[in-house]
Protein backbone atom coordinates (compact mmCIF):
# COMPACT_ATOMS: atom_id res chain seq x y z
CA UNK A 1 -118.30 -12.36 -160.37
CA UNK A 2 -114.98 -12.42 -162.16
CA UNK A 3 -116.94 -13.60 -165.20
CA UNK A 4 -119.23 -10.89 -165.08
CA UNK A 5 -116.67 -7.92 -164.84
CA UNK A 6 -114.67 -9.87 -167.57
CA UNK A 7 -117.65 -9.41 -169.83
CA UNK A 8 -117.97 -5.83 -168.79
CA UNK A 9 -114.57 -5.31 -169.59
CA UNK A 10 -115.06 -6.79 -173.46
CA UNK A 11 -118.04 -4.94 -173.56
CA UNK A 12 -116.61 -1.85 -172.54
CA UNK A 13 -113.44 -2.98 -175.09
CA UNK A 14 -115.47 -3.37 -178.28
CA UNK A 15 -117.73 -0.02 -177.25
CA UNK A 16 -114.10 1.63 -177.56
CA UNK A 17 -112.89 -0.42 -181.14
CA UNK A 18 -116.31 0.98 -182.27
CA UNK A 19 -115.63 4.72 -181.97
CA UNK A 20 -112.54 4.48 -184.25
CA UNK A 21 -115.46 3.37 -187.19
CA UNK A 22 -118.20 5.62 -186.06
CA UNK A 23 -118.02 9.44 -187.79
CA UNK A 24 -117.19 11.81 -185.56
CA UNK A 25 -120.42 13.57 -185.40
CA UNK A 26 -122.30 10.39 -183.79
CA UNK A 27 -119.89 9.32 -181.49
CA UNK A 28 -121.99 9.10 -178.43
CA UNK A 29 -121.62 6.56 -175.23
CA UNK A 30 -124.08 5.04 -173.68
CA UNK A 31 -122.85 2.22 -171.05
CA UNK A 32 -124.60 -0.34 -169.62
CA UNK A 33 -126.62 -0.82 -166.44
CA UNK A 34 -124.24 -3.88 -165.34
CA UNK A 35 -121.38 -1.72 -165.14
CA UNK A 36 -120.29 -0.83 -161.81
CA UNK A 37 -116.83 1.13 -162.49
CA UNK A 38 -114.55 2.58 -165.80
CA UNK A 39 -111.15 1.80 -165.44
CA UNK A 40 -107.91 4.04 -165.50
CA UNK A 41 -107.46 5.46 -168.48
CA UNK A 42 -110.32 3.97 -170.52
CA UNK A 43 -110.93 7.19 -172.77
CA UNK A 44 -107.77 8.68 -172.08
CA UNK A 45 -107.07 10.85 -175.49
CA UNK A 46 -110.25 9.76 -177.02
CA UNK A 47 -110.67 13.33 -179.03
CA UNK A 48 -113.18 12.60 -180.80
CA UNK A 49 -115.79 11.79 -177.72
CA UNK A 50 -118.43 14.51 -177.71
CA UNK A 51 -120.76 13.11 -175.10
CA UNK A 52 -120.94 10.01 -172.87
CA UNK A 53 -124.22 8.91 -170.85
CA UNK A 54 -124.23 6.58 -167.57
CA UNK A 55 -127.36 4.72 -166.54
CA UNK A 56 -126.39 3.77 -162.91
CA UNK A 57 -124.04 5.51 -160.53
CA UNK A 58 -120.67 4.36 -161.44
CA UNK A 59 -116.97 4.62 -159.77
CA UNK A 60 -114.80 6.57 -162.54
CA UNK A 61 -110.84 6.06 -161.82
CA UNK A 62 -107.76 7.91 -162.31
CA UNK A 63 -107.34 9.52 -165.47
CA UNK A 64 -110.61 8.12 -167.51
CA UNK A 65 -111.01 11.17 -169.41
CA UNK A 66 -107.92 13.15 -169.54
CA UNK A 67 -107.77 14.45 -172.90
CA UNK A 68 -110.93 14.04 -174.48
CA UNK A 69 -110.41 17.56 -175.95
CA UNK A 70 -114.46 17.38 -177.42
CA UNK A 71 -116.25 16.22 -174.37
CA UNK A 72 -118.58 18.77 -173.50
CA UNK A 73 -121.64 16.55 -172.31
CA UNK A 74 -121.36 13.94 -169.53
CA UNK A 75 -125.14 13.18 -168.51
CA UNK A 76 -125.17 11.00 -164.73
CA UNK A 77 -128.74 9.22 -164.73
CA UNK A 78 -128.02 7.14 -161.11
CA UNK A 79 -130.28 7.27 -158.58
CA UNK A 80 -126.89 8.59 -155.94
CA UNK A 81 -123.90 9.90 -156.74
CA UNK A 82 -121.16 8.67 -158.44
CA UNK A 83 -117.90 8.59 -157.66
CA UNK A 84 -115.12 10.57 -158.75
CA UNK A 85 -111.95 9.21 -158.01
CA UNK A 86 -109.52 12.44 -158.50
CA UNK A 87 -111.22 16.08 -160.30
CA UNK A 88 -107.96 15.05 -162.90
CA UNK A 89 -110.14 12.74 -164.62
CA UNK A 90 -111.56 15.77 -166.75
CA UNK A 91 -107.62 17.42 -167.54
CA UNK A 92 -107.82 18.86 -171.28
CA UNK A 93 -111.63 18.35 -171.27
CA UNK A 94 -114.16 21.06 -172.20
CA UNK A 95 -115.51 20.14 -168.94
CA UNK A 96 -112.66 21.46 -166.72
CA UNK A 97 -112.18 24.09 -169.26
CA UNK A 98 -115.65 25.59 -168.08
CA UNK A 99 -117.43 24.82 -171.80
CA UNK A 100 -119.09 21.32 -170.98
CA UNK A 101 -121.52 20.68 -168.73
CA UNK A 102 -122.25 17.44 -166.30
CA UNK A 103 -125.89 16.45 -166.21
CA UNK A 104 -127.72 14.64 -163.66
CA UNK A 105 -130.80 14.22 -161.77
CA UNK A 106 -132.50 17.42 -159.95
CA UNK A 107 -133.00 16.03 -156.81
CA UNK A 108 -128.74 15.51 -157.01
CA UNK A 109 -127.43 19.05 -157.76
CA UNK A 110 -126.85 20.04 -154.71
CA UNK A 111 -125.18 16.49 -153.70
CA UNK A 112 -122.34 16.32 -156.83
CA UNK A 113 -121.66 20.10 -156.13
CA UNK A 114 -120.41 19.12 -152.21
CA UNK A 115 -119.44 15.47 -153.11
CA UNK A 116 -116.16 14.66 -152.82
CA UNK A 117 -113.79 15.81 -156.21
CA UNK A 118 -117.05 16.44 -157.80
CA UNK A 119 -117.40 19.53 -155.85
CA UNK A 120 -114.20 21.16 -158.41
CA UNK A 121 -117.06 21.01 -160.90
CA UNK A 122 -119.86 22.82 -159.32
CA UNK A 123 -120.73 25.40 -161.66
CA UNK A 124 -120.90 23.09 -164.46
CA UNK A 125 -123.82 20.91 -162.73
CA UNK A 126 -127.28 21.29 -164.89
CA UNK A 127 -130.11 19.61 -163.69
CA UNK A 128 -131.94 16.40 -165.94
CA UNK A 129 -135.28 17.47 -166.28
């Protein structure tokens, strides 16, 4: 196991290295299936990320977005919810500015609006049709 999240972690590394290269109007996140959680701070003041997508429900930590001043699109394709470790992870974010949106599964809605530090976000819930 700590081989696996060590590989997760290089992964999620060189996905980083590879926004500085990528022009800004691609930069787009997918991450993978095998990872279970983003670290604190892992896209802290990354200004130029515009929309991240997560395959699996996934534990976010402290601070993992806080100041990604172009995120407007976060799309949550997991079967449950995720978890949201504090509502600050979105500070200086279009998100908590009410001009991005958080997309997940229909049938989920009405779970991320109630779930814990989620529920700060209701309103900006669309559903994944």
């Amino acid at each position: 196991i700590t081989h696996y999240r060590f590989l997760c972690s290089v992964v999620l590394i060189f996905t980083l290295i590879a926004l500085l290269f990528i022009p800004s109007s691609d930069k787009v996140i997918e991450l993978s299936k095998n990872l279970d959680k983003i670290p604190i701070k892992t896209f802290q003041n990354c200004t130029s990320l515009a929309r991240l997508e997560l395959l699996q429900p996934i534990e976010t930590q402290v601070a993992v977005w806080i100041g990604c001043s172009a995120l407007t699109t976060l799309i949550l394709r997991g079967n449950t919810v995720s978890i949201l470790s504090s509502p600050n992870c979105f500070t200086r974010t279009p998100i908590a500015d009410g001009t991005g949106y958080i997309y997940v599964p229909d049938n989920l809605v009405n779970s991320y609006k109630t779930a814990t530090n989620w529920n700060y976000f209701s309103s900006y819930f669309i559903s994944l049709l």
